[in-house]
N, C-alpha and C. Protein backbone atom coordinates (compact mmCIF):
# COMPACT_ATOMS: atom_id res chain seq x y z
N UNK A 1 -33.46 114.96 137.86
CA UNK A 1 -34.54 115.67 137.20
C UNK A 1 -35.06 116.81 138.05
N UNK A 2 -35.23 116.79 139.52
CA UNK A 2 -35.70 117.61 140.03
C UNK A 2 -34.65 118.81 141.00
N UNK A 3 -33.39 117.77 141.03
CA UNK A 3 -32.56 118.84 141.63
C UNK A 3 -32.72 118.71 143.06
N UNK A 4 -33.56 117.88 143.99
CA UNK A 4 -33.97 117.77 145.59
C UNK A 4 -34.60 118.71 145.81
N UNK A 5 -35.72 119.12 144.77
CA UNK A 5 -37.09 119.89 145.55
C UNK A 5 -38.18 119.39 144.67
N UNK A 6 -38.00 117.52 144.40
CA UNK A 6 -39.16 117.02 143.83
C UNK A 6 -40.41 116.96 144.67
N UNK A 7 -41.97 117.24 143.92
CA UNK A 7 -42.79 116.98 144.59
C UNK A 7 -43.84 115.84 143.70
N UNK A 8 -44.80 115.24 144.13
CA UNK A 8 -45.41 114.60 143.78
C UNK A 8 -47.28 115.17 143.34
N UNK A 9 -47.64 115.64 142.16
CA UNK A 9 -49.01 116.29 142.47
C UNK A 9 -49.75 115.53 141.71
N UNK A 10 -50.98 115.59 142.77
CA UNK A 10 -51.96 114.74 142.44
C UNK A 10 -52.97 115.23 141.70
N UNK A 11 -53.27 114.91 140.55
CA UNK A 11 -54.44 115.58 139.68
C UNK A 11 -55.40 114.75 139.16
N UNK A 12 -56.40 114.68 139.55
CA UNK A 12 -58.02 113.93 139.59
C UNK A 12 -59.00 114.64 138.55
N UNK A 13 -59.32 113.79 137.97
CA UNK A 13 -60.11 114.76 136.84
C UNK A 13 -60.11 113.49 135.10
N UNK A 14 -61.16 114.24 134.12
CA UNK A 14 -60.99 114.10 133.14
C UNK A 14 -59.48 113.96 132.49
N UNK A 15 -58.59 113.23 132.10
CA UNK A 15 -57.26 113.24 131.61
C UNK A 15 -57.50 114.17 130.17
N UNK A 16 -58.82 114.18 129.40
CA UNK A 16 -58.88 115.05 128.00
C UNK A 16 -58.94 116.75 128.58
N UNK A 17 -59.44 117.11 130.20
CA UNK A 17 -58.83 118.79 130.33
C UNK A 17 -57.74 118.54 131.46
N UNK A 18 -57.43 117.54 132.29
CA UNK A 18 -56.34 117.85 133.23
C UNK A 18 -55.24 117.95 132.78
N UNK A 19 -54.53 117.01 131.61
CA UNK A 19 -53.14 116.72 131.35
C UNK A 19 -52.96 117.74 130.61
N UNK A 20 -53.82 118.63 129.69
CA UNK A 20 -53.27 119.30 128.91
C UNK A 20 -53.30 120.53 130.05
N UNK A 21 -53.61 120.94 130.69
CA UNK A 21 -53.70 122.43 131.55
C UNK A 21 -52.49 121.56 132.19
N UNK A 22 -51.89 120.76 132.83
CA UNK A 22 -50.99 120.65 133.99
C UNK A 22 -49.72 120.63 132.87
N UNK A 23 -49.88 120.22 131.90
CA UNK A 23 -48.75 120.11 130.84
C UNK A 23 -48.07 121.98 130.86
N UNK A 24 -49.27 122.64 130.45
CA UNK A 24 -49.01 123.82 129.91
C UNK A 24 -48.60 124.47 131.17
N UNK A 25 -48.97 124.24 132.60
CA UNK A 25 -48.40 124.70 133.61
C UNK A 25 -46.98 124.28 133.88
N UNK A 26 -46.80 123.33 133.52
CA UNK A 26 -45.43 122.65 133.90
C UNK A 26 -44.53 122.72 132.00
N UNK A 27 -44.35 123.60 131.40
CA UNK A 27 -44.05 123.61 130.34
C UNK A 27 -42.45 122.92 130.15
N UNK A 28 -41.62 122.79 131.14
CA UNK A 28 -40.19 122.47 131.18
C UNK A 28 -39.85 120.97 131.96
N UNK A 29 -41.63 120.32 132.11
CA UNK A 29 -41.62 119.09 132.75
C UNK A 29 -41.54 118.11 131.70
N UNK A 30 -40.37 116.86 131.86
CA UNK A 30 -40.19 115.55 130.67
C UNK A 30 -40.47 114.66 131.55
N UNK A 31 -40.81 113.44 131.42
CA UNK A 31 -41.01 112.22 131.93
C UNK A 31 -40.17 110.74 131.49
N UNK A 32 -39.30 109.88 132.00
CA UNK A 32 -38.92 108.57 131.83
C UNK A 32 -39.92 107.93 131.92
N UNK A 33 -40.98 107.96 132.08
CA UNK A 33 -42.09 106.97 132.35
C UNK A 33 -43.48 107.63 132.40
N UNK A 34 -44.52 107.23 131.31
CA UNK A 34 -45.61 107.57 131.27
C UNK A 34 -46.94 106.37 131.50
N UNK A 35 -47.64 106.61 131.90
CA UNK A 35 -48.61 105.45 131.63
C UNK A 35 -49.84 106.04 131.03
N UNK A 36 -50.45 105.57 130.15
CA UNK A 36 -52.01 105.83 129.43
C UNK A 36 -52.79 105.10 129.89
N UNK A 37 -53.40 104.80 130.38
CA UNK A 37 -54.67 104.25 130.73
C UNK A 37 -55.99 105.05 131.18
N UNK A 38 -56.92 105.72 130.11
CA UNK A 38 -57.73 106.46 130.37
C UNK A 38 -58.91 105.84 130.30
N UNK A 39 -59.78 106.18 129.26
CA UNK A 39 -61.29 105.85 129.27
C UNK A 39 -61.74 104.39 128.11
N UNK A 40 -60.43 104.65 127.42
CA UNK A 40 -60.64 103.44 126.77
C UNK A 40 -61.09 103.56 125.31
N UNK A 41 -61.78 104.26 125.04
CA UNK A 41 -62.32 105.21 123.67
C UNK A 41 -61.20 105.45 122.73
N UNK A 42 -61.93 105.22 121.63
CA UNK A 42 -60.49 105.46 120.46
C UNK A 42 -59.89 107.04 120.64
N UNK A 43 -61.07 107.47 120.46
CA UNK A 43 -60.88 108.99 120.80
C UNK A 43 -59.95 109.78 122.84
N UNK A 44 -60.70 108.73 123.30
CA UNK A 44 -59.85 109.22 124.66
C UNK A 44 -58.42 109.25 124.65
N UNK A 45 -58.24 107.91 123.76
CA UNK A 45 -56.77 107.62 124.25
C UNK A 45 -55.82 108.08 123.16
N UNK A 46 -56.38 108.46 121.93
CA UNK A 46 -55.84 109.12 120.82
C UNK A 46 -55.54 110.38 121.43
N UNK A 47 -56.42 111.21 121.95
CA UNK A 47 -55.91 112.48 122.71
C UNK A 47 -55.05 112.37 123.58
N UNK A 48 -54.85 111.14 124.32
CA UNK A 48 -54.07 111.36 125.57
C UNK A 48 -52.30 110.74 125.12
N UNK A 49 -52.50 110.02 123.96
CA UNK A 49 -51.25 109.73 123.57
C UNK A 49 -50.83 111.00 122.39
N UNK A 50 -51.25 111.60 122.04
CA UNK A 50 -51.10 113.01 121.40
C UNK A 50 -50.48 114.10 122.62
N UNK A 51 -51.66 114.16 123.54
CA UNK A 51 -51.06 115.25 124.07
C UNK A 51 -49.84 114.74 125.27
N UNK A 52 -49.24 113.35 125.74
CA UNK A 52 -48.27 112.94 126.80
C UNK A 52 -46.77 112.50 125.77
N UNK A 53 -47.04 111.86 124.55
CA UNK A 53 -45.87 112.05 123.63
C UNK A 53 -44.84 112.41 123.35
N UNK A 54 -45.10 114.36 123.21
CA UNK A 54 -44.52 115.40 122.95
C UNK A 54 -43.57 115.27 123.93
N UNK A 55 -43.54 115.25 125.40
CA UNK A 55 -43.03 114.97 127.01
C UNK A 55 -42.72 113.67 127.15
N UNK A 56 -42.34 112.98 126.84
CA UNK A 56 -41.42 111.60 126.53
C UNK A 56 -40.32 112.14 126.80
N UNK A 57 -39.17 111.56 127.36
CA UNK A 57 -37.61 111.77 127.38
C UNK A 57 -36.99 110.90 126.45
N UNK A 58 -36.29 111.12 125.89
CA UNK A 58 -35.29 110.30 124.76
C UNK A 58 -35.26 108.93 125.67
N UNK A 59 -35.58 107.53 125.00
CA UNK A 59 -34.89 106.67 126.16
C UNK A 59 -36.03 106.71 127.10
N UNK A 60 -37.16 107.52 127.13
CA UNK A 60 -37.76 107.08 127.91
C UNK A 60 -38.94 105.84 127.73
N UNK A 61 -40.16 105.49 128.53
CA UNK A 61 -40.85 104.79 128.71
C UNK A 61 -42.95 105.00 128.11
N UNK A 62 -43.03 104.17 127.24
CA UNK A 62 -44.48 105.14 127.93
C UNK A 62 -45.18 103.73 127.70
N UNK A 63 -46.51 103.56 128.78
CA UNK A 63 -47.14 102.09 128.64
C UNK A 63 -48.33 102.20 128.45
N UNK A 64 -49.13 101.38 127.67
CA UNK A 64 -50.13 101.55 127.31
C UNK A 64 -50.98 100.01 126.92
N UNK A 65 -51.92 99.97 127.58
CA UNK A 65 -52.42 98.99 128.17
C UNK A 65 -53.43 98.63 127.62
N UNK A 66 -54.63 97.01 127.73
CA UNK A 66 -55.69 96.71 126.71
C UNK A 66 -55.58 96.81 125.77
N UNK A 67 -54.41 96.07 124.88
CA UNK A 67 -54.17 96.27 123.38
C UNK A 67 -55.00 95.11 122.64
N UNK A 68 -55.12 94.16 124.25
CA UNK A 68 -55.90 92.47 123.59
C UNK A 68 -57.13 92.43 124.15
N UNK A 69 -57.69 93.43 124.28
CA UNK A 69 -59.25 93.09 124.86
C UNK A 69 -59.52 94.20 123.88
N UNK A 70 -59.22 95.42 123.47
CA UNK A 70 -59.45 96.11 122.78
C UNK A 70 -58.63 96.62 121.39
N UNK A 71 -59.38 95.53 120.46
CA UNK A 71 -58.54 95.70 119.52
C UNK A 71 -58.03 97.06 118.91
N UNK A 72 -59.25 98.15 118.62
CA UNK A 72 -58.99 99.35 118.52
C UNK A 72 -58.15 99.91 119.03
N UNK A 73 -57.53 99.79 120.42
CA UNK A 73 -56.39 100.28 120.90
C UNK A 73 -55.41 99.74 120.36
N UNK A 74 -54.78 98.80 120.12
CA UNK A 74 -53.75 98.16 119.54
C UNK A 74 -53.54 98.95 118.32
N UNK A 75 -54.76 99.05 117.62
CA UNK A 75 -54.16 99.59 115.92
C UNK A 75 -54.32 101.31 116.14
N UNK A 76 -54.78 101.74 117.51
CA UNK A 76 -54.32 103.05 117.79
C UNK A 76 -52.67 103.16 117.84
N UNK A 77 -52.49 102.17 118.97
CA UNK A 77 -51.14 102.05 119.64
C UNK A 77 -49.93 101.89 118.41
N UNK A 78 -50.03 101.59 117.13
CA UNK A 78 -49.59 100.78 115.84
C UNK A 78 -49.58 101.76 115.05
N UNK A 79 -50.62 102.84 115.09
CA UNK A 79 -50.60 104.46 114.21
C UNK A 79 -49.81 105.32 115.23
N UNK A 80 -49.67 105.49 116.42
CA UNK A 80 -49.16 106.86 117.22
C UNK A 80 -47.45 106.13 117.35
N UNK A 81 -47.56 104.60 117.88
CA UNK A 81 -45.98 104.77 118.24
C UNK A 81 -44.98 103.88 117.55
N UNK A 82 -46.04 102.57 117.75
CA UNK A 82 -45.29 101.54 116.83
C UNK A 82 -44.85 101.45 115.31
N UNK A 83 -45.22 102.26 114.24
CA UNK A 83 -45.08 102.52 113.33
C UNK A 83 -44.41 104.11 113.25
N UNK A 84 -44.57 104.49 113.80
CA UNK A 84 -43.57 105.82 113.76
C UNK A 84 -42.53 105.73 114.25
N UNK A 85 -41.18 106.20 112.91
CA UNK A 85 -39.42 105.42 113.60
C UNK A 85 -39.15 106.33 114.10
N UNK A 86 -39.67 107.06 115.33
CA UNK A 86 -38.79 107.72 116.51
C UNK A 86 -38.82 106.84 117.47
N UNK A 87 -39.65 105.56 117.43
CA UNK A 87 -39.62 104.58 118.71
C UNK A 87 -39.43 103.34 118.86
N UNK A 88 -38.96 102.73 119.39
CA UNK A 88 -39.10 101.36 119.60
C UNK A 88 -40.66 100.77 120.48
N UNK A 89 -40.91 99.42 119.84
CA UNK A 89 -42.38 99.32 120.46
C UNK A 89 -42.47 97.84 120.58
N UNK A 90 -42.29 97.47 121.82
CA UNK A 90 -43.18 96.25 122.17
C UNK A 90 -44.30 96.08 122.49
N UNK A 91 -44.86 94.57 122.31
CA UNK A 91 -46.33 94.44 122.88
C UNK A 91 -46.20 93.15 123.53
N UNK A 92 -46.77 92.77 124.75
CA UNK A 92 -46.92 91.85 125.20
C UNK A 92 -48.42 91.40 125.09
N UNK A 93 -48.84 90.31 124.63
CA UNK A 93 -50.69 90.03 124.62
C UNK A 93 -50.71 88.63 125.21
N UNK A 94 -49.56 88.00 125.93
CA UNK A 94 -49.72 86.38 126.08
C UNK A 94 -50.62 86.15 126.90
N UNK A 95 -50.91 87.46 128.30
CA UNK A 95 -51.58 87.08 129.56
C UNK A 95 -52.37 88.67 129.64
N UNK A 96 -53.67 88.34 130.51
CA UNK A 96 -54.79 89.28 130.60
C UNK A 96 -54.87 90.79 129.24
N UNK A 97 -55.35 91.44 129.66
CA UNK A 97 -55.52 92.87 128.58
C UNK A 97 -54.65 92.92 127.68
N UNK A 98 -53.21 92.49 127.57
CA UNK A 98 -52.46 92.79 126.89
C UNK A 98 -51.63 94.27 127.21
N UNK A 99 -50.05 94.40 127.00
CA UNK A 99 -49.83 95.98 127.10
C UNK A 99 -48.73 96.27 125.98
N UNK A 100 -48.71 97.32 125.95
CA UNK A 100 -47.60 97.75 124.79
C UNK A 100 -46.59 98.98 125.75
C-alpha cells in the first residue's frame, strides 16, 4: 500500500471535522481496516460511518463497537452496513459492549 515510505499520522481532534479534512487531504488513501468508535451519538457515528465507508478496500475490514449497550448503534450499524449488499456483516454481542 505504501510502497516503503509508509508513515503513521496522528490526528487528535473531533472525528465529525478531523476525518473529513484528513480524508480530503489524503484523497488516494484506502484502508483494510477501519475502526469507529467515536462519541457514541446516533448522529456522531452516522457521520463517521458515512464519511470512513467510501475508503473501505474491497475485502476490507471496518469495526464498530457498543452494538449491545447501545441499542441505537446496532440498528445504525443494520441501516449503513448490514443491510446494504455490498457487505458482509457480523455481530458479536455474547461478551461486554458487543461489536460488529
Amino acid at each position: 500500500m505504501c510502497a516503503g515510505r509508509c508513515s503513521s499520522p496522528s490526528v487528535s481532534g473531533d472525528s465529525g471535522a478531523t476525518v473529513p479534512k484528513f480524508l480530503d487531504e489524503h484523497r488516494d488513501l484506502f484502508f483494510d481496516l477501519i475502526n469507529v468508535d467515536g462519541d457514541h451519538s446516533v448522529a456522531g457515528a452516522a457521520r463517521d460511518l458515512a464519511n470512513v465507508l467510501p475508503r473501505l478496500k474491497i475485502g476490507g475490514v471496518i469495526v464498530f463497537d457498543d452494538i449491545s449497550s447501545a441499542p441505537q448503534l446496532a440498528h445504525l450499524w443494520e441501516w449503513y452496513v448490514k443491510d446494504d449488499g455490498r457487505y458482509r456483516a457480523w455481530e458479536y454481542t455474547e461478551a461486554g459492549a458487543g461489536i460488529a
